[in-house]
Protein backbone atom coordinates (compact mmCIF):
# COMPACT_ATOMS: atom_id res chain seq x y z
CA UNK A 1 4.80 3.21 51.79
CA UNK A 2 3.37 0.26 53.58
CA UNK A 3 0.17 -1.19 54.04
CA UNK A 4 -2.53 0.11 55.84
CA UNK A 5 -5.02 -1.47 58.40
CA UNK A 6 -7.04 -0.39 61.43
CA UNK A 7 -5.87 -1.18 64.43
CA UNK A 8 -8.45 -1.66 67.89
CA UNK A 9 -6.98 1.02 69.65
CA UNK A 10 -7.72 3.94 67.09
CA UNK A 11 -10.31 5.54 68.26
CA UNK A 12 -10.60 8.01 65.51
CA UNK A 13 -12.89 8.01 62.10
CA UNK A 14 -10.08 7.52 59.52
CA UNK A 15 -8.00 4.91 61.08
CA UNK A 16 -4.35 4.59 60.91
CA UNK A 17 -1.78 6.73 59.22
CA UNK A 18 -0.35 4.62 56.23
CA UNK A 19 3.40 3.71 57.65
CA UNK A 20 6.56 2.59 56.21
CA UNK A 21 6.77 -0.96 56.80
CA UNK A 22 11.05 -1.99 56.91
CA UNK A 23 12.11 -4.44 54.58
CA UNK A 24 13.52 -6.59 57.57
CA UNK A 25 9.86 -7.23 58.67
CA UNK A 26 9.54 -9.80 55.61
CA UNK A 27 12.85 -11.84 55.44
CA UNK A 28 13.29 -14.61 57.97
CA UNK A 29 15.46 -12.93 60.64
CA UNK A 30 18.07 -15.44 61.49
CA UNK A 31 19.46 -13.79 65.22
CA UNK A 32 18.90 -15.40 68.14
CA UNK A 33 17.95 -19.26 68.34
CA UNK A 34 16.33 -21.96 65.81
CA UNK A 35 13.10 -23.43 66.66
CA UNK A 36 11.28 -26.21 64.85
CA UNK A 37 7.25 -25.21 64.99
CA UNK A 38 6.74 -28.02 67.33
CA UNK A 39 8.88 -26.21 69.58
CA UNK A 40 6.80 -23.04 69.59
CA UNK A 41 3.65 -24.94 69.52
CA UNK A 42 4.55 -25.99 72.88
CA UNK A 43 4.39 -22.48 74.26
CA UNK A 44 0.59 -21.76 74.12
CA UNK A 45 -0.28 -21.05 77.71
CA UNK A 46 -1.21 -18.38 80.24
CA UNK A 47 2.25 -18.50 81.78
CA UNK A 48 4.48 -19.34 78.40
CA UNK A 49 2.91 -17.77 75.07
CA UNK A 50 5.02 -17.47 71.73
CA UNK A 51 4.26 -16.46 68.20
CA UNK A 52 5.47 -16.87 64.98
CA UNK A 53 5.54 -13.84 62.48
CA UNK A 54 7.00 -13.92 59.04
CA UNK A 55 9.19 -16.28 60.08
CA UNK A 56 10.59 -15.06 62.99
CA UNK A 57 9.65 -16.00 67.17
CA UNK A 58 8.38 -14.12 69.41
CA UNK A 59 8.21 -13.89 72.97
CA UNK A 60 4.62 -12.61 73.91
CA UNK A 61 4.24 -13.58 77.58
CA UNK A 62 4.63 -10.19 79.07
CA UNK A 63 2.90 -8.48 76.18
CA UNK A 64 -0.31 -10.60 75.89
CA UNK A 65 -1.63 -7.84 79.01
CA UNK A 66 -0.86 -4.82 76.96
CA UNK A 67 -2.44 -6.18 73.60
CA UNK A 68 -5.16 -3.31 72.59
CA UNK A 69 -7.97 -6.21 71.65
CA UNK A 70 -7.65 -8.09 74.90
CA UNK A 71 -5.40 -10.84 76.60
CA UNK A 72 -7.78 -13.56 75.21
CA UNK A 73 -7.69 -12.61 71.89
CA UNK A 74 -3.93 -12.81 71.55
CA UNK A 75 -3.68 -16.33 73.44
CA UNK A 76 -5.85 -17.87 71.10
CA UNK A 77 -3.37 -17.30 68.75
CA UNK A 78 -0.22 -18.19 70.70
CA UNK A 79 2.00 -21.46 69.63
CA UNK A 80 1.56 -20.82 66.34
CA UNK A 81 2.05 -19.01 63.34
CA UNK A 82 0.01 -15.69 63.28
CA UNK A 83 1.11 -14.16 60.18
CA UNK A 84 -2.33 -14.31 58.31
CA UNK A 85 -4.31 -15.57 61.01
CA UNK A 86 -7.06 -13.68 63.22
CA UNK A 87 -6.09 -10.49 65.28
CA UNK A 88 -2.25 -10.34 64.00
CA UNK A 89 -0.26 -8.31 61.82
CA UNK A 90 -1.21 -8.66 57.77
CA UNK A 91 -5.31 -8.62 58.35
CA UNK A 92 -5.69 -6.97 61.46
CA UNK A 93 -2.43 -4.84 62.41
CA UNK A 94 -0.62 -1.81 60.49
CA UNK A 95 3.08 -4.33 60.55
CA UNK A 96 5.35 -1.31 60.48
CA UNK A 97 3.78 0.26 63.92
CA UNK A 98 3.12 -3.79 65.57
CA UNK A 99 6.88 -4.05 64.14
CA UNK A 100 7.67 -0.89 66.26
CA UNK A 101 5.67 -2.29 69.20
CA UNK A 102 7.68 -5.59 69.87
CA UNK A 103 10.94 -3.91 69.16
CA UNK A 104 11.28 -6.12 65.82
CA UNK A 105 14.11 -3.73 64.10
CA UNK A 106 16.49 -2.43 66.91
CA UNK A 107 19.23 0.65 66.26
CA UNK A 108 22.01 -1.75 66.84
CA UNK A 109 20.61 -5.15 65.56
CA UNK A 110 20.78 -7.16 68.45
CA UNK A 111 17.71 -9.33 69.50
CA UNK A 112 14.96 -6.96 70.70
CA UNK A 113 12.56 -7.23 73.88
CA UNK A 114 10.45 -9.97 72.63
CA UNK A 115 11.83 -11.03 69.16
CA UNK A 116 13.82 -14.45 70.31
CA UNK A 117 14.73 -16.62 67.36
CA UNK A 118 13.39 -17.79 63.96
CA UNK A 119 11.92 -21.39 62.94
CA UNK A 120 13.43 -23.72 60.57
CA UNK A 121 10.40 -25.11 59.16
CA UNK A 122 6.37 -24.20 58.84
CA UNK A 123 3.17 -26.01 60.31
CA UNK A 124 0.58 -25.08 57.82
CA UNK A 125 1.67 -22.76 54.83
CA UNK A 126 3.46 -20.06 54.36
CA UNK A 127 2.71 -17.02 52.07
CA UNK A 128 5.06 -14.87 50.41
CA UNK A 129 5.09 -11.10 51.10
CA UNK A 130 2.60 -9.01 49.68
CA UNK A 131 2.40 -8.04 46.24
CA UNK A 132 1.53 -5.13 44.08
CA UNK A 133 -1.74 -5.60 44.38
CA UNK A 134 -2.24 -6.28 47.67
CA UNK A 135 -0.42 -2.68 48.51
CA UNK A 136 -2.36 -1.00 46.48
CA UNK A 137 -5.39 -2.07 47.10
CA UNK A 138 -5.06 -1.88 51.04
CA UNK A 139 -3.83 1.82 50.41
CA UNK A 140 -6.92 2.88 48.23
CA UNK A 141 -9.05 1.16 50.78
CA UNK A 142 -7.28 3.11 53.60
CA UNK A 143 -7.74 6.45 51.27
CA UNK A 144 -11.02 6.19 51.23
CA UNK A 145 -11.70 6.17 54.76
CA UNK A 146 -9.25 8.51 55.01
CA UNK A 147 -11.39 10.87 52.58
CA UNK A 148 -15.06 10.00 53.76
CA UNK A 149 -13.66 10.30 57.75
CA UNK A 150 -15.63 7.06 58.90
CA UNK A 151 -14.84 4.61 61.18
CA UNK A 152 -14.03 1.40 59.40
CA UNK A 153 -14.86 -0.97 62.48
CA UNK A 154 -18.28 0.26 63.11
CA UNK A 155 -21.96 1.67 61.12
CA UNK A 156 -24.78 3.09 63.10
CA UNK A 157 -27.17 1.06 61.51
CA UNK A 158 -25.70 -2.56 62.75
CA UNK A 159 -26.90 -1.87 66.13
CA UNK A 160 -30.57 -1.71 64.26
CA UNK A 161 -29.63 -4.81 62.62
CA UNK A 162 -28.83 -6.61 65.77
CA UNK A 163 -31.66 -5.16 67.71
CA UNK A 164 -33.95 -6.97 64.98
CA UNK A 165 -32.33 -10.13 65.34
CA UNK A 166 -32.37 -10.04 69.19
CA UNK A 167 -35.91 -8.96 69.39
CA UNK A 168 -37.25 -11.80 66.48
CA UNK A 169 -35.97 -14.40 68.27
CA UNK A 170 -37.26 -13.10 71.53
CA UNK A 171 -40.70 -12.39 70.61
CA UNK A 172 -41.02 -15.79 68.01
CA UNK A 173 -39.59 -17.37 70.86
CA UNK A 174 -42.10 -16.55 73.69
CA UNK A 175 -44.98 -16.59 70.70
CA UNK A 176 -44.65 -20.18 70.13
CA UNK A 177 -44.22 -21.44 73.81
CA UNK A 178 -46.22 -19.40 76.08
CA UNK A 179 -48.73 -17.59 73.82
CA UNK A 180 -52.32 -19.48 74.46
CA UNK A 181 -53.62 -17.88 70.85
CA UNK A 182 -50.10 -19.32 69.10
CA UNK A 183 -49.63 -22.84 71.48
CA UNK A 184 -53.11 -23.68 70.29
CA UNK A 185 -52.43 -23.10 66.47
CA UNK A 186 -50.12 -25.33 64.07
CA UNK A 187 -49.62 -22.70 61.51
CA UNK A 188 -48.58 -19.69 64.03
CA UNK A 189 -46.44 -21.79 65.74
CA UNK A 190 -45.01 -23.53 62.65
CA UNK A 191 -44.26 -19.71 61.35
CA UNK A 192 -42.85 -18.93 64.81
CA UNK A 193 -40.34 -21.71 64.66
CA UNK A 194 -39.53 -20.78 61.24
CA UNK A 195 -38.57 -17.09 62.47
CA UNK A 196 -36.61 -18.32 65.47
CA UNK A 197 -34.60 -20.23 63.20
CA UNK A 198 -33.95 -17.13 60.77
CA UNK A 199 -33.22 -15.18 63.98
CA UNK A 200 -30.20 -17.46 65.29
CA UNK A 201 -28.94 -17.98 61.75
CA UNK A 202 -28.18 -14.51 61.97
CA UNK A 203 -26.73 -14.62 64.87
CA UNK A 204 -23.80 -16.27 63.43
CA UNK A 205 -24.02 -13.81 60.15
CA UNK A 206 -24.05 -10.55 62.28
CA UNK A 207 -23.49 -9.95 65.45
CA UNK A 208 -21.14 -13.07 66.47
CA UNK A 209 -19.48 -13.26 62.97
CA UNK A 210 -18.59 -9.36 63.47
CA UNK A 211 -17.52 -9.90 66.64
CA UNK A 212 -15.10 -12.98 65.81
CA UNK A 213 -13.66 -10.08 63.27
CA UNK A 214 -13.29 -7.40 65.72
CA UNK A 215 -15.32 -5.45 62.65
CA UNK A 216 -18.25 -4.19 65.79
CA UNK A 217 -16.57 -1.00 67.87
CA UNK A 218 -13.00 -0.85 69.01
CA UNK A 219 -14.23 -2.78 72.27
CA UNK A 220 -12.85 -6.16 73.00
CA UNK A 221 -15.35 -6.47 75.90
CA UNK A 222 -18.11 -6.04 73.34
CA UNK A 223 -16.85 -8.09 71.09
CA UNK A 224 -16.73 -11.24 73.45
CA UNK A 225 -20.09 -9.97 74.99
CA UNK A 226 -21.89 -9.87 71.59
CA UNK A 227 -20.28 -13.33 70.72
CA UNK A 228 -21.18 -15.08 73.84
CA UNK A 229 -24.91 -14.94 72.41
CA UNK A 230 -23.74 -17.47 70.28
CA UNK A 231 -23.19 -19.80 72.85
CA UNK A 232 -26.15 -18.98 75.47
CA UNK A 233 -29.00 -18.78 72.00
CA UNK A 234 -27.37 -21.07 69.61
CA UNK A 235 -25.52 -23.65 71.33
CA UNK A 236 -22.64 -23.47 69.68
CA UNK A 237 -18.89 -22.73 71.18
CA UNK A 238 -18.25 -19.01 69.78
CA UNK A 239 -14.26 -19.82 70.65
CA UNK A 240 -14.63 -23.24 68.45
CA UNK A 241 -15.53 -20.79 65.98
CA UNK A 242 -12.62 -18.60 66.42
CA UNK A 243 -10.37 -21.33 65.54
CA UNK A 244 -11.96 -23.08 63.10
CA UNK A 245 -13.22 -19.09 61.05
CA UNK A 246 -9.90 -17.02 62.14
CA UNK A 247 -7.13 -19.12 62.35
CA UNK A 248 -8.04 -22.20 59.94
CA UNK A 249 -10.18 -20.87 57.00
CA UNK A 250 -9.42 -16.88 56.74
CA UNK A 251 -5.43 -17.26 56.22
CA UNK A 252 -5.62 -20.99 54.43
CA UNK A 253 -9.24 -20.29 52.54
CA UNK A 254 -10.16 -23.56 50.26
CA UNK A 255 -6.32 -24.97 51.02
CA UNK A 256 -7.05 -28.49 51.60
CA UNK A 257 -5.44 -30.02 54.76
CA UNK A 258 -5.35 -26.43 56.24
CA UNK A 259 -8.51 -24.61 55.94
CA UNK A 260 -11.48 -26.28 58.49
CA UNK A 261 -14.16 -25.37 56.67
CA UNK A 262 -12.72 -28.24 53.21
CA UNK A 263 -11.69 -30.59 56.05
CA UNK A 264 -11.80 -34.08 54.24
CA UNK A 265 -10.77 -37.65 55.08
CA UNK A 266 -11.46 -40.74 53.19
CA UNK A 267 -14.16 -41.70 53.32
CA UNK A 268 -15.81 -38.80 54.16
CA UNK A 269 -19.97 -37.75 54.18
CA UNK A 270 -18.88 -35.30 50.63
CA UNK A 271 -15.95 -35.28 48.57
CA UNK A 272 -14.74 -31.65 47.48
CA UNK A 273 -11.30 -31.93 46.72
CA UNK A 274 -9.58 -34.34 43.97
CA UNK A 275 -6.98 -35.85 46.37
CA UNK A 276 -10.07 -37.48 47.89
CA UNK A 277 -10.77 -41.20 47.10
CA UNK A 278 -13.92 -41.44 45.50
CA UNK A 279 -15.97 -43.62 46.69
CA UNK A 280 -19.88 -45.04 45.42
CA UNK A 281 -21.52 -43.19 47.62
CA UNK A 282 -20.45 -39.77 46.25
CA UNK A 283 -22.31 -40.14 43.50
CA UNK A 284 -25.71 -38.38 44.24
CA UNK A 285 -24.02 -36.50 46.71
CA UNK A 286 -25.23 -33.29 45.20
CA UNK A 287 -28.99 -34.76 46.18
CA UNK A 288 -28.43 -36.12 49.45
CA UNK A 289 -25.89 -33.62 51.07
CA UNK A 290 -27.61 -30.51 50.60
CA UNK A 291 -30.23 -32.17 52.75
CA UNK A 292 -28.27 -33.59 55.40
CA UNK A 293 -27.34 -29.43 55.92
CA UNK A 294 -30.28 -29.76 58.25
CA UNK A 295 -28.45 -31.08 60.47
CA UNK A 296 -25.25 -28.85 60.88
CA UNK A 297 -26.48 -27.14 63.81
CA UNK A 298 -26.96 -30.27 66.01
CA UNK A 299 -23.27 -31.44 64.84
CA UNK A 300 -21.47 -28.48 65.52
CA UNK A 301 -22.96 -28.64 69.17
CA UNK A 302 -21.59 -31.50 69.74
CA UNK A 303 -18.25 -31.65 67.70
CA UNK A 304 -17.93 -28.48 69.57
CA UNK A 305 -17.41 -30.68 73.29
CA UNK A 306 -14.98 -33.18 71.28
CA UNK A 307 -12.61 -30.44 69.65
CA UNK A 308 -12.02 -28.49 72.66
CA UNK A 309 -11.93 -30.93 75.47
CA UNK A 310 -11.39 -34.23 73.35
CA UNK A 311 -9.22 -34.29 70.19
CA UNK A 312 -7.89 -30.54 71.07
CA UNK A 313 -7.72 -30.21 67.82
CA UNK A 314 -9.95 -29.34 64.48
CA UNK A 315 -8.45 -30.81 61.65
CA UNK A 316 -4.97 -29.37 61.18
CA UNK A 317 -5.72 -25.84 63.92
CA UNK A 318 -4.77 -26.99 67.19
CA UNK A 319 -6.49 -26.07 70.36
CA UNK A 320 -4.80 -23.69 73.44
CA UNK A 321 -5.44 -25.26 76.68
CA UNK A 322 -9.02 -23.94 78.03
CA UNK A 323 -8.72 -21.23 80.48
CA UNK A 324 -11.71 -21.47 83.59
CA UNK A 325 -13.34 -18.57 82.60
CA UNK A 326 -13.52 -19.97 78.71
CA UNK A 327 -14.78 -23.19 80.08
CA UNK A 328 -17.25 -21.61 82.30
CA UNK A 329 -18.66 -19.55 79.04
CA UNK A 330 -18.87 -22.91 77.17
CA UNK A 331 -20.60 -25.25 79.45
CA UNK A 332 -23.15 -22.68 80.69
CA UNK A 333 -23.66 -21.57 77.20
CA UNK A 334 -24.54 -25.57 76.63
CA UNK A 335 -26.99 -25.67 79.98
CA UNK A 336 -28.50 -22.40 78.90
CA UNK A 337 -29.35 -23.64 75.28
CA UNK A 338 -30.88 -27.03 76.73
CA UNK A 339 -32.72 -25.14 79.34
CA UNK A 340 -34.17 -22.13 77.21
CA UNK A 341 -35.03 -24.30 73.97
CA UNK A 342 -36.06 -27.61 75.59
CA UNK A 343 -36.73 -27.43 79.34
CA UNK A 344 -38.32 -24.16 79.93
CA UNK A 345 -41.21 -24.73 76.61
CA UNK A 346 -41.97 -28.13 78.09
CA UNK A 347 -42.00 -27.41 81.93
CA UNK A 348 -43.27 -23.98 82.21
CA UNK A 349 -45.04 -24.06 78.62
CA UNK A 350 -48.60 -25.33 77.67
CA UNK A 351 -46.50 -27.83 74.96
CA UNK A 352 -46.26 -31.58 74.77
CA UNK A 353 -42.65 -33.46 74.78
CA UNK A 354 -43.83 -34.10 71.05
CA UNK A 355 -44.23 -30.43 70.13
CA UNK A 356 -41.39 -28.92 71.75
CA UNK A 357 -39.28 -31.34 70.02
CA UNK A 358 -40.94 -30.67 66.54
CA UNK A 359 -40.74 -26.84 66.65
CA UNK A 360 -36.87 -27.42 67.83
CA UNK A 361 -36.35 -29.45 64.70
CA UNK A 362 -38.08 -26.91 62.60
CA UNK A 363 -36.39 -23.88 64.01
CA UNK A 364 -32.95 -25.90 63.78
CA UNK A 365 -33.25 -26.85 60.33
CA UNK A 366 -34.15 -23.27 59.10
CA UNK A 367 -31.04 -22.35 60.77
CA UNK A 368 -28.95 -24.85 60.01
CA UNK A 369 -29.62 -24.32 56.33
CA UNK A 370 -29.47 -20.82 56.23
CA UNK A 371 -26.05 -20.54 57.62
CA UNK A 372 -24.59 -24.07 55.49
CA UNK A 373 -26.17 -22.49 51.79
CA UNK A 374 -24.82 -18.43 53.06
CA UNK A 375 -21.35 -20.46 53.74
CA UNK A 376 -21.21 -22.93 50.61
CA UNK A 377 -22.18 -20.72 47.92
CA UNK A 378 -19.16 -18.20 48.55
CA UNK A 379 -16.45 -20.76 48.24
CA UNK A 380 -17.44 -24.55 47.75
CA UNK A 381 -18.68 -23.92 44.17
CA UNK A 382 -17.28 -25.11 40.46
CA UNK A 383 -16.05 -21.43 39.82
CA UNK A 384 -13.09 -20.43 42.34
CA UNK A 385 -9.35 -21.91 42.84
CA UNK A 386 -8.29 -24.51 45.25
CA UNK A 387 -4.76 -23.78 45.70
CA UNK A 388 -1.78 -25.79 47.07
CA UNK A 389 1.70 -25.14 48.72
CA UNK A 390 4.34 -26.88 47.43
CA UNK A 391 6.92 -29.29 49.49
CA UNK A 392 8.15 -26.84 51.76
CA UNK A 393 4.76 -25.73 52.49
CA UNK A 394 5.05 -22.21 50.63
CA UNK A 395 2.44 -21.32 48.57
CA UNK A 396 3.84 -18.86 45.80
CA UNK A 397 0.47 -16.83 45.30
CA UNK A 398 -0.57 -13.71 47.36
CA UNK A 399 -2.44 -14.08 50.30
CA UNK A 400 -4.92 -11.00 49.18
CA UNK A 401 -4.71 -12.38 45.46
CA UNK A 402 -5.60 -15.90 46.99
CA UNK A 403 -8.92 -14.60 48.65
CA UNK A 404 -10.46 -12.88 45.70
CA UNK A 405 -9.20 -16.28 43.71
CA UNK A 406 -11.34 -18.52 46.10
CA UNK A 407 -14.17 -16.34 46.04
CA UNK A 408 -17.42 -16.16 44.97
CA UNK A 409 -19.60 -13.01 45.16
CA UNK A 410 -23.22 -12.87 44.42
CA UNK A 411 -26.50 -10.26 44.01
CA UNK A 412 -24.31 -7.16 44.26
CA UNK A 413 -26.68 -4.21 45.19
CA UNK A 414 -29.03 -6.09 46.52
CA UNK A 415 -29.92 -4.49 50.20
CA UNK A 416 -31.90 -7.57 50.49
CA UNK A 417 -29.00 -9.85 49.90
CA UNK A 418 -26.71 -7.90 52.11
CA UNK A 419 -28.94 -7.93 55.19
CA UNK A 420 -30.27 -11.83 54.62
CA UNK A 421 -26.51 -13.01 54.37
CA UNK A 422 -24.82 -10.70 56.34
CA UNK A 423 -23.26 -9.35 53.50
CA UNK A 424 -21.36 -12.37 52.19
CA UNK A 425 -22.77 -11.54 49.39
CA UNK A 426 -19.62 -9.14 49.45
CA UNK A 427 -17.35 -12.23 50.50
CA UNK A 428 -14.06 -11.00 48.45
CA UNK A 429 -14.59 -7.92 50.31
CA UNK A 430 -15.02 -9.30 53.17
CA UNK A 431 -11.92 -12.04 53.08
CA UNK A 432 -9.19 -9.31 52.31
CA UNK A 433 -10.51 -6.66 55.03
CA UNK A 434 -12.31 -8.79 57.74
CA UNK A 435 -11.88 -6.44 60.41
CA UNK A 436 -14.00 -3.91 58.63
CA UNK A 437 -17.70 -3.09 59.22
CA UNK A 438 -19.57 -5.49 56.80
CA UNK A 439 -21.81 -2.65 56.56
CA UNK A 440 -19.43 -0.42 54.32
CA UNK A 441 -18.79 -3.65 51.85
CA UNK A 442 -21.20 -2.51 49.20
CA UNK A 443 -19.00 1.30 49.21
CA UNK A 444 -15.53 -1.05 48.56
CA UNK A 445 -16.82 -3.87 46.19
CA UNK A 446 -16.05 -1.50 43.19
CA UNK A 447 -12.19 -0.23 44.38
CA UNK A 448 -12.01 -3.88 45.17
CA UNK A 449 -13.17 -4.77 41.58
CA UNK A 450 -11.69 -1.98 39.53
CA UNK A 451 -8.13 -2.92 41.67
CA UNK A 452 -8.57 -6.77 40.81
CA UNK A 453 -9.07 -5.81 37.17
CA UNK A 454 -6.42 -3.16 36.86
CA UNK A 455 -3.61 -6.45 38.07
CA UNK A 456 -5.39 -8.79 35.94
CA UNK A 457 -7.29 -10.81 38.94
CA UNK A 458 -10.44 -12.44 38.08
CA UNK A 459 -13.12 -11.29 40.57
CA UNK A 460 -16.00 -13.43 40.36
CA UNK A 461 -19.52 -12.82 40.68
CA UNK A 462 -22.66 -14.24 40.03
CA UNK A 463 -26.11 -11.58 39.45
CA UNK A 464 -28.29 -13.79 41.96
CA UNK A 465 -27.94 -16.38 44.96
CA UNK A 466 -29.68 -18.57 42.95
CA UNK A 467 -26.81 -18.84 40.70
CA UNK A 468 -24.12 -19.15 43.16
CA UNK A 469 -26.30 -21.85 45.08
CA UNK A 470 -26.62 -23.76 41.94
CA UNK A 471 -22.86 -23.57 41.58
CA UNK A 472 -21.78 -25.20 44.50
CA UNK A 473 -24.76 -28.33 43.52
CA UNK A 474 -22.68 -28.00 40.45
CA UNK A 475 -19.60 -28.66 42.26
CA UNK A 476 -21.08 -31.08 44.38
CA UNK A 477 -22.07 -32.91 41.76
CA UNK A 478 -18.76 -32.90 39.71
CA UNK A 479 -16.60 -33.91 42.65
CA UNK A 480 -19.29 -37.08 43.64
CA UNK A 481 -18.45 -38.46 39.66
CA UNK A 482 -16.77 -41.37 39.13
CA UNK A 483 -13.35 -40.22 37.85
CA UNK A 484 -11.90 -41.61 34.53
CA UNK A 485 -8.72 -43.40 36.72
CA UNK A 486 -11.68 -44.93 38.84
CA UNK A 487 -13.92 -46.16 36.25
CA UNK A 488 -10.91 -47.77 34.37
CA UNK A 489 -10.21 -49.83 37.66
CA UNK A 490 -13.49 -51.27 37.30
C-alpha cells in the first residue's frame, strides 16, 4: 500500500482512500526526451509550464486549469522540480491517484498525455524514495482520520482563532490613533502598539501561514483571500513567502545553499553553518543578532520589491515571471500598509509625525520578534542536523526522516504555547504533514513520536520555549567562535 495524503478536492471528513502507489512512479523514467534542469526552468510561464517529478518531465500547460487548488498555485511551482515542494505530490498529493491523473503509467508504455521526458541532472537536491518510516507513519496518520472521521484540512475553532487576531488588531489599531482617552495617554497607547504588533505576528503564524499550506478548508479562493491579509496588514509579499516557506525551506529544511530561511554568504550579518568564513564580527553575534530581529519586518518589506521584480530570485528558489493580477495584489498590498499604518494615524488622527512613527516602531518590533524567536527556536538551534547532498546533489536520508532530524519541538501540551506560536511548538508535526490543520497537531505529536521511536529516529523536544530559545543563543553563539583552523592562522 502507498502513502496517504489529503488532497484539496476531497470534500469528505476522512480524506483519501490509502492507494497503491506503482513502483514506476519512483525510478527515473527514461522515454521520451532528455532535459538538463535549465531546460525546464525555462518553461515557467502562463503559456509554457513544466514540472519535474521524481525525475521525470512533465507537460502541465493544459492541466494547470484543471488543478483542484487553483491555476496559481500550480504555476508557482512550474520550471522546477516539485517533488517535495509546496502543493505537489509527496506533501500535498496521494502520488498513486496524481500518478493516475497525468497519465504517468500507460497500458502500453508509451509516453502519456503530459509525461514528456526525464532530466539528466538536478537543480537543488534530490531525495530518495520514501522509507519505512515514512510509509508507516503517513498510513497511521491517515488511519486515524480515517477512525475519528475529521477533516484533516480544517478545525472549527481556527475561525475563532482568526476572528481574535482580526479583531485585536482592529480595535488596538483604532485605540491608539483615533481614541481621544488612548491618543492622550503614553501607557494605553504604548500597550496598544504592543497588541497590534502581537496581532500581525499572528497573522503570519495563523491565518496566512495556514493558508500558504492549504491546511484552512479545501478552498483555494480562501486560501489566497486569507493570505492576502498578509500583504494589505503586514506589508509583506504573501507570494515571496510562498517561495521562500514552500518551495525553499519545507523540501530542503536547514540544507545550506537550498533552504531560504539558512541563506548565508560571506560575510554575512550571522554565521550558522560551518562552510561559512568566520569572520571577527561573529563573535558576540549571539548578543547583537537577537536584537537586530527587530528589524525583520522592515527588511522583508523591502527585500520583498528586490526578489520579485529585481534579482527574481531568493537565494537558490527562483522566481516565475509576475502575472498582473499578482502584481496588482503586491503593490496595493504595499500602498495599503503605508496608507493604513502611516498616513491615515497622522492625517486623519490627533498624532504627531513623532508619535505615529514611535508606535510603528513599537508595534513592528513586537512583531518582528515574535515571528524571528517562533521561527529560530524550531530549527536554528545547537540540537538538530544540518544535512548535505553529496556531488550529484542526492541526499541519501529520507525526506520525512530529514524533517523530524532538523527539528526542534518545544512545551508540548501547552494550549498556551500552541495558540501563541501557532502551534510550532508541534514543528515535526507540522514539517512532515503541512497541509494539515495545525489545530489537530497536539492529537498526532504522540503517533508521530511513538513512530520516530519505533525506527530509531530521535525526535527532539525541549519542556519549555525558554529552553529551545536558549538553544538557538546557544547555537548562535557556537557558530560566532573563532574556530581552531582560524585561530591557528593568527
Amino acid at each position: 500500500m502507498g502513502l496517504k495524503v489529503w488532497k484539496d478536492e476531497d470534500s469528505h471528513k476522512e480524506g483519501t482512500v490509502v492507494s497503491d502507489i506503482p513502483q514506476s512512479y519512483y525510478t527515473n523514467n527514461t522515454k521520451g526526451r532528455a532535459f538538463t534542469w535549465k531546460e525546464v526552468a525555462k518553461r515557467n510561464t502562463i503559456d509554457n509550464a513544466w514540472i519535474i517529478v521524481r525525475g521525470s518531465v512533465y507537460d502541465i500547460t493544459k492541466f494547470a486549469a484543471k488543478h483542484p487548488g487553483g491555476r496559481d498555485m500550480i504555476l508557482l511551482g512550474a520550471g522546477r522540480d516539485a517533488t517535495q515542494a509546496r502543493r505537489v505530490f509527496e506533501t500535498y498529493h496521494d502520488p498513486a491517484k496524481v500518478a493516475k491523473v497525468l497519465e504517468y503509467v500507460t497500458a502500453n508504455d508509451n509516453l502519456s498525455k503530459y509525461h514528456i521526458g526525464y532530466t539528466t541532472d538536478a537543480e537543488l537536491p534530490t531525495f530518495p524514495k520514501p522509507s519505512a518510516f515514512n510509509v508507516t507513519l503517513r498510513k497511521r496518520i491517515s488511519q486515524y482520520f480515517k477512525d475519528t472521521r475529521q477533516d484533516a484540512k480544517f478545525h472549527p475553532i481556527n475561525l475563532l482563532k482568526y476572528f481574535i487576531i482580526y479583531a485585536s488588531i482592529a480595535i488596538s489599531y483604532y485605540l491608539q490613533f483615533y481614541n481621544p482617552t488612548v491618543v492622550n495617554s503614553n501607557i494605553l497607547s504604548l500597550l496598544c502598539a504592543i497588541v497590534l504588533g502581537v496581532g500581525c505576528a499572528q497573522i503570519g503564524l495563523m491565518p496566512m501561514h495556514d493558508s500558504s499550506h492549504a491546511s484552512i478548508s479545501h478552498s483555494s479562493t480562501l486560501w489566497w483571500t486569507l493570505g492576502s491579509t498578509h500583504d494589505f496588514l503586514n506589508g509583506a509579499s504573501f507570494m515571496v513567502w510562498i517561495y521562500q516557506h514552500m518551495f525553499g525551506h519545507h523540501p530542503y529544511t536547514n540544507i545550506a545553499g537550498a533552504d531560504p530561511d539558512v541563506a548565508v554568504g560571506d560575510p554575512d550579518v550571522r554565521r550558522i553553518v560551518t562552510k561559512q568564513q568566520w569572520f571577527s564580527h561573529y563573535t558576540y553575534q549571539h548578543i547583537w543578532v537577537p536584537i537586530a530581529y527587530a528589524f525583520l519586518g522592515m527588511k522583508v518589506r523591502i527585500q520583498d520589491i528586490t526578489i520579485l521584480f529585481v534579482h527574481k530570485k531568493l537565494d537558490q528558489i527562483r522566481i516565475n515571471p509576475v502575472l498582473p493580477h499578482q502584481a496588482a495584489l503586491f503593490w496595493g498590498g504595499k500602498a495599503f500598509f503605508v496608507v493604513y499604518r502611516i498616513l491615515m494615524p497622522y492625517l486623519l488622527g490627533n498624532s504627531s509625525a513623532g508619535r505615529v512613527f514611535l508606535l510603528f516602531i513599537v508595534a513592528d518590533a513586537i512583531s518582528s520578534y515574535w515571528l524571528a524567536l517562533m521561527f529560530q527556536a524550531n530549527h536554528v538551534v545547537t540540537d538538530v542536523k544540518w544535512p548535505q547532498p553529496d556531488e550529484n546533489n542526492a541526499m541519501h536520508i529520507d525526506w520525512a526522516e530529514m524533517q523530524v532530524e532538523t527539528t526542534q519541538d518545544y512545551q508540548h501540551g501547552s494550549t498556551l504555547w500552541a495558540n501563541l506560536s501557532g502551534s510550532l511548538n508541534y514543528q515535526a508535526v507540522h514539517h512532515i504533514f503541512p497541509n494539515i490543520n495545525q489545530s489537530y497537531y497536539p492529537e498526532l505529536a504522540p503517533i508521530v513520536k511513538n513512530t520516530a521511536a519505533e525506527f530509531g529516529i530521535r525526535y527532539r523536544i525541549k519542556d519549555t520555549f525558554m529552553e529551545a530559545f536558549i538553544g538557538h543563543i546557544d547555537y548562535l553563539r557556537e557558530m560566532g567562535s573563532q574556530p581552531p583552523v582560524a585561530k591557528a592562522a593568527n
